[in-house]
C-alpha atoms as a PDB file:
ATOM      1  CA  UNK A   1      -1.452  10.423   9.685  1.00  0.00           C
ATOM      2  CA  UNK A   2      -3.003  14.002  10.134  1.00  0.00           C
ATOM      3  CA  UNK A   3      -3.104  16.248  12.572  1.00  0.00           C
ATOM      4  CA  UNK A   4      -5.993  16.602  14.478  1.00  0.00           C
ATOM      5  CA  UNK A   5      -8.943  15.130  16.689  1.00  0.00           C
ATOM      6  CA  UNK A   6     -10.851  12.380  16.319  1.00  0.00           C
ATOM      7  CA  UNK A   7     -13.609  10.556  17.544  1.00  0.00           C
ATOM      8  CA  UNK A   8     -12.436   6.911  17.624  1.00  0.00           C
ATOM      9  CA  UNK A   9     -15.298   4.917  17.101  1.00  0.00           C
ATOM     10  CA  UNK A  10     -16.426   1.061  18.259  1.00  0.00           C
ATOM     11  CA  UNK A  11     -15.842   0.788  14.067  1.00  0.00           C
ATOM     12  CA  UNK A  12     -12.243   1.718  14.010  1.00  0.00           C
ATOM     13  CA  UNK A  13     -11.263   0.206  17.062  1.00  0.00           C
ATOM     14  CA  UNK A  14     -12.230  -2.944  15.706  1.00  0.00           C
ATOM     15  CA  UNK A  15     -11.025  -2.819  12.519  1.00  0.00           C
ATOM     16  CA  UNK A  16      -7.112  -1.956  12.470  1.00  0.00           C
ATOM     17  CA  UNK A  17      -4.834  -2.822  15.503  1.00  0.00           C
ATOM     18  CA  UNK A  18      -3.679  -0.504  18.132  1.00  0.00           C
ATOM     19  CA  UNK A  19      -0.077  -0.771  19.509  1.00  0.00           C
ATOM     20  CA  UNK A  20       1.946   1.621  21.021  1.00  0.00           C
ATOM     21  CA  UNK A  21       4.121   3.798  18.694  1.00  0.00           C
ATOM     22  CA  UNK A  22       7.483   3.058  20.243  1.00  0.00           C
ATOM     23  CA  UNK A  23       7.182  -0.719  19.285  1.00  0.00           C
ATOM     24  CA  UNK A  24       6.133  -0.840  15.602  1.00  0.00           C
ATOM     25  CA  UNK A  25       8.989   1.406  14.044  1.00  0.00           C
ATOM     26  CA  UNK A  26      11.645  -0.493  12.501  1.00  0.00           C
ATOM     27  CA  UNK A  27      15.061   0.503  11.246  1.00  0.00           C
ATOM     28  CA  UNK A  28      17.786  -2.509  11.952  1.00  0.00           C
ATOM     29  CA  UNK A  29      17.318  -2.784   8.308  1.00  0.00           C
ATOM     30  CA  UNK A  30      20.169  -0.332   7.328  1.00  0.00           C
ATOM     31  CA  UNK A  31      22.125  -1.157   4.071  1.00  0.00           C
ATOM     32  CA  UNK A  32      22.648  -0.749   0.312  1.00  0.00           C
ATOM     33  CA  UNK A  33      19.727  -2.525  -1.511  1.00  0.00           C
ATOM     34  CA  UNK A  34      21.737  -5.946  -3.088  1.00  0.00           C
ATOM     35  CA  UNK A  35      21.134  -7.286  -6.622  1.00  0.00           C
ATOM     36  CA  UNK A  36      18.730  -9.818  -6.985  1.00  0.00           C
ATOM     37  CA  UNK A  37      17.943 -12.717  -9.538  1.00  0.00           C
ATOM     38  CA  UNK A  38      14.202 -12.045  -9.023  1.00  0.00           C
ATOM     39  CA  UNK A  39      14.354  -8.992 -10.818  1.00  0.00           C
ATOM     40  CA  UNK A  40      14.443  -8.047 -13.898  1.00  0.00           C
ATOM     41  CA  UNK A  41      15.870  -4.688 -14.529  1.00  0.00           C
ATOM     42  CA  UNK A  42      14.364  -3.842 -18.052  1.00  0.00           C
ATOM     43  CA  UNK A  43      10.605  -5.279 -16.603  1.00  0.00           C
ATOM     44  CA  UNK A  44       7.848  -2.381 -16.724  1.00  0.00           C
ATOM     45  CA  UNK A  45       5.188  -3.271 -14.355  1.00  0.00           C
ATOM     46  CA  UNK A  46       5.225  -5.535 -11.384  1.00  0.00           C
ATOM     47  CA  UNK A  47       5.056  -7.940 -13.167  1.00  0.00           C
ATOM     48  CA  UNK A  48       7.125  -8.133 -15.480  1.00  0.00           C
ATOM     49  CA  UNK A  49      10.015  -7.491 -13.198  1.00  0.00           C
ATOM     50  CA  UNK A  50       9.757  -9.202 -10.120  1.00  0.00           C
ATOM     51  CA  UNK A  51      10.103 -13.172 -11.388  1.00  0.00           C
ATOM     52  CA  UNK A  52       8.590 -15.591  -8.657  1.00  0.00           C
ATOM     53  CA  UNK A  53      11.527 -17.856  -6.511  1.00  0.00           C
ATOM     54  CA  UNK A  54      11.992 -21.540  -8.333  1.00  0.00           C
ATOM     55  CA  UNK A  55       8.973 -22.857  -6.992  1.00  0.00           C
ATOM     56  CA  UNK A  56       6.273 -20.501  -7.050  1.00  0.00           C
ATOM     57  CA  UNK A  57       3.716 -19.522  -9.353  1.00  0.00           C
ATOM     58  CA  UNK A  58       1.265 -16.620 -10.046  1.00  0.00           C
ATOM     59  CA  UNK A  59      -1.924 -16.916  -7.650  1.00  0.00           C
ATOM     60  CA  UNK A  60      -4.661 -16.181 -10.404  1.00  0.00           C
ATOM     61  CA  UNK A  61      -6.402 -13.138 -10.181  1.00  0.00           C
ATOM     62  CA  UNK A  62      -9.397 -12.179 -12.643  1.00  0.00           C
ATOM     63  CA  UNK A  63      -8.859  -9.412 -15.369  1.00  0.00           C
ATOM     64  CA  UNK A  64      -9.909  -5.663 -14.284  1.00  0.00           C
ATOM     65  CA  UNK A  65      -9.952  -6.173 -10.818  1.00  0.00           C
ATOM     66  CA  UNK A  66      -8.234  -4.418  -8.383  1.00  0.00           C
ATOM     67  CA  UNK A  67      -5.568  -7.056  -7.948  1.00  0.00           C
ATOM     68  CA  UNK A  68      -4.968  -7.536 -11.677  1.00  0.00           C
ATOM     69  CA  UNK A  69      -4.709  -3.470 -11.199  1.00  0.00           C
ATOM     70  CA  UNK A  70      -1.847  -3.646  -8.898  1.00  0.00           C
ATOM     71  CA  UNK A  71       0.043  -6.386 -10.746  1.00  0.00           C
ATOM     72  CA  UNK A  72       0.303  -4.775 -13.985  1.00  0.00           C
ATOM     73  CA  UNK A  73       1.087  -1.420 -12.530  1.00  0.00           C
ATOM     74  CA  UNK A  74       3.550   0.899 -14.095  1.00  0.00           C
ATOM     75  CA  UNK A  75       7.287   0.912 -12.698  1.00  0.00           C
ATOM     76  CA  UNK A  76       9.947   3.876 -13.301  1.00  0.00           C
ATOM     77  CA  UNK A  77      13.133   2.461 -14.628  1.00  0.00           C
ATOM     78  CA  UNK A  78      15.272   0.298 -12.130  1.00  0.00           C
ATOM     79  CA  UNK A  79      17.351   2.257 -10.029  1.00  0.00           C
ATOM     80  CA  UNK A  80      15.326   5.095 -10.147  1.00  0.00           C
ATOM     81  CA  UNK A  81      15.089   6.930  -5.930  1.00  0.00           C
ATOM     82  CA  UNK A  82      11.986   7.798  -4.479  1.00  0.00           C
ATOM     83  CA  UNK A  83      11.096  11.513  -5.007  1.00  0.00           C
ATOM     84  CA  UNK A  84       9.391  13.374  -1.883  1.00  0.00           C
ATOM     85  CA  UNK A  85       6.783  15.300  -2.062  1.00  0.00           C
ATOM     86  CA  UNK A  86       8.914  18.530  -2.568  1.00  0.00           C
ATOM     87  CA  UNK A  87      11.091  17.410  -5.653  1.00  0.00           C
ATOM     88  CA  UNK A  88      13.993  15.864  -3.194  1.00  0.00           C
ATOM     89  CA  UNK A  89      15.163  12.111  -2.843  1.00  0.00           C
ATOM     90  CA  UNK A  90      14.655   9.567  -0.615  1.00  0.00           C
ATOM     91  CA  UNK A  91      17.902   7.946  -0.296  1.00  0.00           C
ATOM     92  CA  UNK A  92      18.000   3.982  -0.990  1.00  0.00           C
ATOM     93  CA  UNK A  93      19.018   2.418   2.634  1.00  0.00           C
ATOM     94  CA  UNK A  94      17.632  -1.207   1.414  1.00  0.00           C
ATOM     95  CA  UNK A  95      14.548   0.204   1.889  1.00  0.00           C
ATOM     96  CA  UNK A  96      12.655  -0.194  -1.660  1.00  0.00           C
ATOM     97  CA  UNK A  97      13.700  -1.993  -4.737  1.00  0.00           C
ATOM     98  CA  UNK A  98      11.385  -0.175  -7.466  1.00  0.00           C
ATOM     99  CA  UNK A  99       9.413   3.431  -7.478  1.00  0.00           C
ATOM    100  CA  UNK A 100       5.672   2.960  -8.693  1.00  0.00           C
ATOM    101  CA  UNK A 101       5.632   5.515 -11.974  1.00  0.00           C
ATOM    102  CA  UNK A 102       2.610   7.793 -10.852  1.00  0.00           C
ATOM    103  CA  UNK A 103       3.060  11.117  -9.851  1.00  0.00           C
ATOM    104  CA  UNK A 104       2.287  12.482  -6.702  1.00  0.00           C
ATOM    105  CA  UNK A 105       0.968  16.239  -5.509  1.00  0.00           C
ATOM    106  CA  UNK A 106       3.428  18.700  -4.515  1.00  0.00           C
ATOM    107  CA  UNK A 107       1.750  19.356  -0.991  1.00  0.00           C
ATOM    108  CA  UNK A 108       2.886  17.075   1.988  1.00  0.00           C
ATOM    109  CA  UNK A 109      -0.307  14.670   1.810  1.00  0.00           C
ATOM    110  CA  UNK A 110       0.024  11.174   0.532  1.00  0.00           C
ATOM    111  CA  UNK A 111       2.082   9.361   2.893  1.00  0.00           C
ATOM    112  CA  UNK A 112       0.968   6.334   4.440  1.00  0.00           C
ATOM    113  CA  UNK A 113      -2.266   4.941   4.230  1.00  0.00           C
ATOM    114  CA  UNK A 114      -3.028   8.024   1.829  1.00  0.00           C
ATOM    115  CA  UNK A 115      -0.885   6.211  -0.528  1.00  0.00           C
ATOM    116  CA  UNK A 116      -2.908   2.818  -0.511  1.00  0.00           C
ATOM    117  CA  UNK A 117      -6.178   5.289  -0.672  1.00  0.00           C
ATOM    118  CA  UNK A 118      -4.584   6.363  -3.797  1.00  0.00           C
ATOM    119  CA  UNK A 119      -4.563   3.306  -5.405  1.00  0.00           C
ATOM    120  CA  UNK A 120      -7.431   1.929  -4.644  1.00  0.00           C
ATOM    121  CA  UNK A 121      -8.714   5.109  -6.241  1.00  0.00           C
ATOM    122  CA  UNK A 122      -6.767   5.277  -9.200  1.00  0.00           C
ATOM    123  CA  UNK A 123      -8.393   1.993  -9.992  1.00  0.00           C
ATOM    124  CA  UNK A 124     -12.018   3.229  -9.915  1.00  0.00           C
ATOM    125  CA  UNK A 125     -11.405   6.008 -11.442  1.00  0.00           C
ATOM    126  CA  UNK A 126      -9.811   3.859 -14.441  1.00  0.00           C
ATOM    127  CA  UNK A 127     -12.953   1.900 -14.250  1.00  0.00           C
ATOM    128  CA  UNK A 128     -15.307   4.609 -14.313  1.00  0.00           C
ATOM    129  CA  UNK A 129     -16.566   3.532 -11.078  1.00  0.00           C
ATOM    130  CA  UNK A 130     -16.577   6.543  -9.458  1.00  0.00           C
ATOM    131  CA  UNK A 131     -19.244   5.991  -7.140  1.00  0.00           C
ATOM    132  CA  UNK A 132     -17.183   3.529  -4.968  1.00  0.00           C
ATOM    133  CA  UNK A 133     -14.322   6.137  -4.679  1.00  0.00           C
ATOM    134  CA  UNK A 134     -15.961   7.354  -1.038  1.00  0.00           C
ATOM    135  CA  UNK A 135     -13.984   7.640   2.108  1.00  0.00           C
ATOM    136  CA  UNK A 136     -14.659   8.721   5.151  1.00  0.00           C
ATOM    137  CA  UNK A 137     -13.308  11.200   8.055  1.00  0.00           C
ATOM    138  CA  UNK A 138     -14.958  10.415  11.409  1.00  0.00           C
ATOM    139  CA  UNK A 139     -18.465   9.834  10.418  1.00  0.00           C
ATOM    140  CA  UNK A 140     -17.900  12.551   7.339  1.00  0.00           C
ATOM    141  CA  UNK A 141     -18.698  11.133   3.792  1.00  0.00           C
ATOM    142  CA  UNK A 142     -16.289  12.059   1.095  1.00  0.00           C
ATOM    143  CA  UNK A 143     -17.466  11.066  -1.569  1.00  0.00           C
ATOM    144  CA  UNK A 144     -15.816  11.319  -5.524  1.00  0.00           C
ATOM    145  CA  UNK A 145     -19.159  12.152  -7.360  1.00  0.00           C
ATOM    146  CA  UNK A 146     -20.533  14.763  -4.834  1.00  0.00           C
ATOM    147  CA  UNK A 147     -17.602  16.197  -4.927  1.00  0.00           C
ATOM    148  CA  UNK A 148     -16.599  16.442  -8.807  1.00  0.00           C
ATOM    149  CA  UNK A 149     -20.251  17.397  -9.305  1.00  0.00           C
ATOM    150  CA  UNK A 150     -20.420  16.044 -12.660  1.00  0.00           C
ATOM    151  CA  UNK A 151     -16.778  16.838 -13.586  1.00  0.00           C
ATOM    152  CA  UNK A 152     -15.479  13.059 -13.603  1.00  0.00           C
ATOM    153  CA  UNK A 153     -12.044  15.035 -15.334  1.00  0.00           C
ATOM    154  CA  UNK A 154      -8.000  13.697 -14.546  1.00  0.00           C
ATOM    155  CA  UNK A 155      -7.825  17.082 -12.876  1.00  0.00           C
ATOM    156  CA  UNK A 156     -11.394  17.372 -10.568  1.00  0.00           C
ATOM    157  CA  UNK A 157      -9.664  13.499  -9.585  1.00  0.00           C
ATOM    158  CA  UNK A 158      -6.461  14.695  -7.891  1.00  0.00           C
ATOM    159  CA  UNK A 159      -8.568  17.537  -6.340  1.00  0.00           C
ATOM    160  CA  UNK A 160     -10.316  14.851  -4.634  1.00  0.00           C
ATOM    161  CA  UNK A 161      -7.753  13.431  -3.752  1.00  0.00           C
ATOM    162  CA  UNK A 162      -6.024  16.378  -1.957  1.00  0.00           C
ATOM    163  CA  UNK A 163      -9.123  17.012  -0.451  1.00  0.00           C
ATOM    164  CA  UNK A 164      -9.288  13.720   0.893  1.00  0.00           C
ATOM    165  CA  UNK A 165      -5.687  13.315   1.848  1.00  0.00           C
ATOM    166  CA  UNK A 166      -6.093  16.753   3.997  1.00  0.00           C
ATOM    167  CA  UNK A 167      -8.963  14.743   6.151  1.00  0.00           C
ATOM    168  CA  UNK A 168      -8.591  11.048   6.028  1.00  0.00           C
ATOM    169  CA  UNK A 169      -7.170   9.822   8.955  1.00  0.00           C
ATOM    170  CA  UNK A 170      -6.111   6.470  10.174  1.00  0.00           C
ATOM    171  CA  UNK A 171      -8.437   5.380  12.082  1.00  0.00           C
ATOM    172  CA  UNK A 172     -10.941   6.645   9.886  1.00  0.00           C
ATOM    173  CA  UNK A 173      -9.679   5.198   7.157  1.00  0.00           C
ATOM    174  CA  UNK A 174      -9.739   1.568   9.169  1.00  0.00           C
ATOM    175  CA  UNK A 175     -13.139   2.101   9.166  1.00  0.00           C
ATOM    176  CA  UNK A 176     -13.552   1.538   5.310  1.00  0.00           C
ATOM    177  CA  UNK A 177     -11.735  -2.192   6.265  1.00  0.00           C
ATOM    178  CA  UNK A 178     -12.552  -5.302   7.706  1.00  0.00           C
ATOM    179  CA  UNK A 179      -9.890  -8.153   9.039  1.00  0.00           C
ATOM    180  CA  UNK A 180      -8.805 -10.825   6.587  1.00  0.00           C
ATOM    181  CA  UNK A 181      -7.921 -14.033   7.608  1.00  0.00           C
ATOM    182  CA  UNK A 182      -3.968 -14.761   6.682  1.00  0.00           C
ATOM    183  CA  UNK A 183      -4.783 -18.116   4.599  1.00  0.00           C
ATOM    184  CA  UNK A 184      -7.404 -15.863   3.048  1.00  0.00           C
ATOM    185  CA  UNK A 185      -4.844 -13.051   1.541  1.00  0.00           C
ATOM    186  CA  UNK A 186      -5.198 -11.557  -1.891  1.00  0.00           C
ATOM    187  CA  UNK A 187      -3.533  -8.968  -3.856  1.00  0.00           C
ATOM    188  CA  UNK A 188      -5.206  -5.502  -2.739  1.00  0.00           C
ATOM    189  CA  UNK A 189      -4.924  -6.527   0.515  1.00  0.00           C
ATOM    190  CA  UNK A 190      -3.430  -4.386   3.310  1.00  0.00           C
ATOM    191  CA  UNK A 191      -1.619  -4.478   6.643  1.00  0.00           C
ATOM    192  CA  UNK A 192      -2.480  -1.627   8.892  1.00  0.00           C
ATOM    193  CA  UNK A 193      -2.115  -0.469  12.208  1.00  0.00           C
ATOM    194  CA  UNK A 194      -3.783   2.347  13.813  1.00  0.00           C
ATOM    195  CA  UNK A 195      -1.323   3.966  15.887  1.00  0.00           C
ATOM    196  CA  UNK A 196      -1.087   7.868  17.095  1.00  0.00           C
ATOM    197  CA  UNK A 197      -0.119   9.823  16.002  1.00  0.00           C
ATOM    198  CA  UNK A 198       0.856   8.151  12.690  1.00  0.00           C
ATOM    199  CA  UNK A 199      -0.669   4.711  12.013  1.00  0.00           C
ATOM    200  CA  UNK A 200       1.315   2.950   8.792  1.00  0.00           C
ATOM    201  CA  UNK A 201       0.283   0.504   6.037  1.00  0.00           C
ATOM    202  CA  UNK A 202       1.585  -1.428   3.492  1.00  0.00           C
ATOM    203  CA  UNK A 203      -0.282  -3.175   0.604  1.00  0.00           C
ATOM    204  CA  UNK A 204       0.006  -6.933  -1.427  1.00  0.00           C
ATOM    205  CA  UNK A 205       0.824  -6.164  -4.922  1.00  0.00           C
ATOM    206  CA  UNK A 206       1.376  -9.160  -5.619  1.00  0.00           C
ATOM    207  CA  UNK A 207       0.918 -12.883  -4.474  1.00  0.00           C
ATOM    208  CA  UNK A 208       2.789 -16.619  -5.378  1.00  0.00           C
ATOM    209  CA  UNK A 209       1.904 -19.742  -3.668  1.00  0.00           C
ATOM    210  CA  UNK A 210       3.982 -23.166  -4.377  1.00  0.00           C
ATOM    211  CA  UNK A 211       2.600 -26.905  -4.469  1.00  0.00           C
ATOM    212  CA  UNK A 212       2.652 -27.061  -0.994  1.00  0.00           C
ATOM    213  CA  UNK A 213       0.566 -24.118  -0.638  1.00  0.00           C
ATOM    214  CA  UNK A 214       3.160 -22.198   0.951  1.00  0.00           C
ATOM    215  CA  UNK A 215       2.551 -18.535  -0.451  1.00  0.00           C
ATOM    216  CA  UNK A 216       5.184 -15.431  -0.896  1.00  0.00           C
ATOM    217  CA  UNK A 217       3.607 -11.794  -1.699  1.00  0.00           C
ATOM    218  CA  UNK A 218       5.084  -8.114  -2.539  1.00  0.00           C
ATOM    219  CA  UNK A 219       4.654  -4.874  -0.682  1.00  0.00           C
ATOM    220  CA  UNK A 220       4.128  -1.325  -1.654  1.00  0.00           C
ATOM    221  CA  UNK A 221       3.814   1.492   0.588  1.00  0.00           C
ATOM    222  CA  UNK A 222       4.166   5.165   1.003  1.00  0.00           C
ATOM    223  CA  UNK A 223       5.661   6.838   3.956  1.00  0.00           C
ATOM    224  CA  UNK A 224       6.330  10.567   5.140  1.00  0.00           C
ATOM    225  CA  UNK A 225       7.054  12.884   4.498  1.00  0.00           C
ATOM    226  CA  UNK A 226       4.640  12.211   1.262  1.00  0.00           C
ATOM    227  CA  UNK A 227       6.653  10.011  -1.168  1.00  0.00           C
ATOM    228  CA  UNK A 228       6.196   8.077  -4.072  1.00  0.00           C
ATOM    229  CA  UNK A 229       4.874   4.304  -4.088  1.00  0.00           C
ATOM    230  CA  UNK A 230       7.515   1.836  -3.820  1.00  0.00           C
ATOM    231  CA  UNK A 231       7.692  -1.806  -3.898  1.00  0.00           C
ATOM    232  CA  UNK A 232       9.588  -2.750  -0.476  1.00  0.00           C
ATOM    233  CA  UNK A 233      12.832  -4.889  -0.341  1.00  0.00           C
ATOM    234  CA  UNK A 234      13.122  -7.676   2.253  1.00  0.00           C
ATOM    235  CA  UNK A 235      16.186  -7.049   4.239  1.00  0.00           C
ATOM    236  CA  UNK A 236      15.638  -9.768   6.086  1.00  0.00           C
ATOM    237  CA  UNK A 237      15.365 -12.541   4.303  1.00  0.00           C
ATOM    238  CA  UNK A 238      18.192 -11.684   1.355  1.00  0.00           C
ATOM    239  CA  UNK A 239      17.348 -14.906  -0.948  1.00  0.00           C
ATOM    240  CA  UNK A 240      13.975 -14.337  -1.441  1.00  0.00           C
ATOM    241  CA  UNK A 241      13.838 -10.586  -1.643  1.00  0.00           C
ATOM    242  CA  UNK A 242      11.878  -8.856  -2.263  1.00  0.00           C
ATOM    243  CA  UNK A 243       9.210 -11.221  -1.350  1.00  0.00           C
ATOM    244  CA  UNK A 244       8.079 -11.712   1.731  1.00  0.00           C
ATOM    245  CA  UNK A 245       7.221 -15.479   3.459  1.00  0.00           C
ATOM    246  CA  UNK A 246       3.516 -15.576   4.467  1.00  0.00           C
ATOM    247  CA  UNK A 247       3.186 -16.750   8.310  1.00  0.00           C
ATOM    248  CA  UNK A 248       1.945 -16.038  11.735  1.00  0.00           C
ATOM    249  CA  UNK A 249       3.440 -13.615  13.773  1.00  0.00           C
ATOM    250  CA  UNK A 250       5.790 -10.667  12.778  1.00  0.00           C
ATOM    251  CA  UNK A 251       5.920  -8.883   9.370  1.00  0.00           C
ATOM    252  CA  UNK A 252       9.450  -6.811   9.287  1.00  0.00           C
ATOM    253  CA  UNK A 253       9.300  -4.699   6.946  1.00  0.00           C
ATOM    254  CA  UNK A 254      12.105  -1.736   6.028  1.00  0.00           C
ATOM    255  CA  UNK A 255      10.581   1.131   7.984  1.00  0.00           C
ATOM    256  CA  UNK A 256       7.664  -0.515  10.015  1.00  0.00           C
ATOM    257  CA  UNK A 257       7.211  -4.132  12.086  1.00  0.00           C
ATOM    258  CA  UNK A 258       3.249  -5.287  12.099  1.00  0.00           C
ATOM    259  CA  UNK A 259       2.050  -8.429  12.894  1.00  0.00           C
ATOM    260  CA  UNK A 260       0.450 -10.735  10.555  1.00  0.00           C
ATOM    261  CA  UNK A 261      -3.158  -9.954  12.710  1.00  0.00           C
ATOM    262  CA  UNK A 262      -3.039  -6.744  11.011  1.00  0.00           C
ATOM    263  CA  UNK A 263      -4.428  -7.887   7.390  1.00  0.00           C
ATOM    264  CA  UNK A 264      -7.519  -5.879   6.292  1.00  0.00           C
ATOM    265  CA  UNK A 265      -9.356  -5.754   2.948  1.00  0.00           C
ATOM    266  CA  UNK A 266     -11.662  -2.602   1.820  1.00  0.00           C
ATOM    267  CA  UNK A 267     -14.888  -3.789   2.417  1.00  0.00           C
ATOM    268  CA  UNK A 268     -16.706  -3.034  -0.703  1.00  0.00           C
ATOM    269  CA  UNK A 269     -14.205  -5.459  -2.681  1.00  0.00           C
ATOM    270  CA  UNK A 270     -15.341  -8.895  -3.375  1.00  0.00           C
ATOM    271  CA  UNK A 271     -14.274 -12.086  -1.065  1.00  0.00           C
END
């Protein structure tokens, strides 16, 4: 995710999987993004325009937490492309099928796991919370209220997050994370793996489940070169796009594969 050395602790090692880089990056995925019944073009937020498949139903989630966050958050209007980091577009190859409306720096910083870092903190910083927004870099603190020193302003916030964006790698960042069992998911959670010298992660932004228990979620991510959000497509499974079937083994997503073993939860957020 950055460049640089780190120490990789017991911590990290345990908390995000390692494989090696040539096996996690996926791209048989190629293709114009199709139309899909699921989604409706004039909805808002998440949830408003991604319907669930005949079926399925809303998993509850409680008001003001960070899953209720994520569900309700703020689309640009369908069709919209993916702006980089730099002003240029990230060209639609079925990769995403909606861009997250929240703007992004103009330096090359929030790519991957920076991006689910940045939600996370958007939250507490909508909250007020601001002493949970803390991160680390090897065994470095970074925390939100030493470093806005009383300023809790919009614009001290994105200086934080620069700053932490510039330091934050992956494995540190896996270090803020503990496993989650699969039949345990929730929204907020995250698949991650810690691989050099770019890990990746993707986030549950939403979550369905039918009668049977059977349960379908939706994935955001960032990538890099830094990028806005975007909700993820499922090229691979066309009818239920873009949701994604929850089971045991591979997850293949546009740009990355993980496996299913590689669901983590921040570990200040309630069970």
């Amino acid at each position: 995710m950055k460049k640089g050395i780190f120490i990789f602790t017991l911590l990290s090692i345990i908390s995000c999987n390692t494989l090696n880089q040539e096996s996690v990056l996926y791209s048989n995925s190629m293709g114009l993004v199709e139309g899909s019944p699921l989604i409706n073009d004039y909805g808002k937020t998440v949830l408003e325009r991604f319907d669930a498949p005949l079926g399925y139903s809303r998993v509850a989630v409680s008001s003001n937490t960070f899953g209720d966050y994520l569900r309700t958050l703020s689309l640009k209007p369908e069709g919209t492309l993916v702006q980089f980091y730099n002003g240029k577009t990230k060209p639609n190859n079925n990769v995403y099928v909606s861009v997250v409306d929240m703007p992004i720096s103009d330096k090359n910083l929030q790519t991957s796991t920076d991006s689910v870092m940045r939600l996370i903190s958007e939250y507490l910083f909508q909250m007020k919370d601001y002493e949970k927004i803390v991160f680390h870099a090897d065994k470095q603190k970074l925390s939100f209220t030493d470093f806005a020193n009383g300023d809790h302003s919009r614009a001290k916030f994105n200086q934080y997050m620069d700053f932490v964006m510039e330091r934050v790698s992956t494995p540190s960042f896996c270090a803020d994370l503990k496993p989650v069992k699969l039949d345990e998911i929730k929204v907020g959670d995250i698949f991650v793996q810690n691989t050099q010298p770019n890990g990746h992660a993707v986030i549950v932004v939403d979550l369905v489940q039918n009668i049977r228990g059977e349960k379908l979620f939706l994935l955001a991510q960032g990538f890099q070169p830094a990028q806005e959000i975007q909700i993820l497509a499922n090229p691979n499974r066309e009818d239920i796009s873009p949701w994604y079937h929850l089971k045991e083994g591979e997850l293949l997503t546009p740009e990355w594969r993980f496996m299913t073993s590689d669901l983590m939860r921040f570990k200040f957020l309630q069970d």
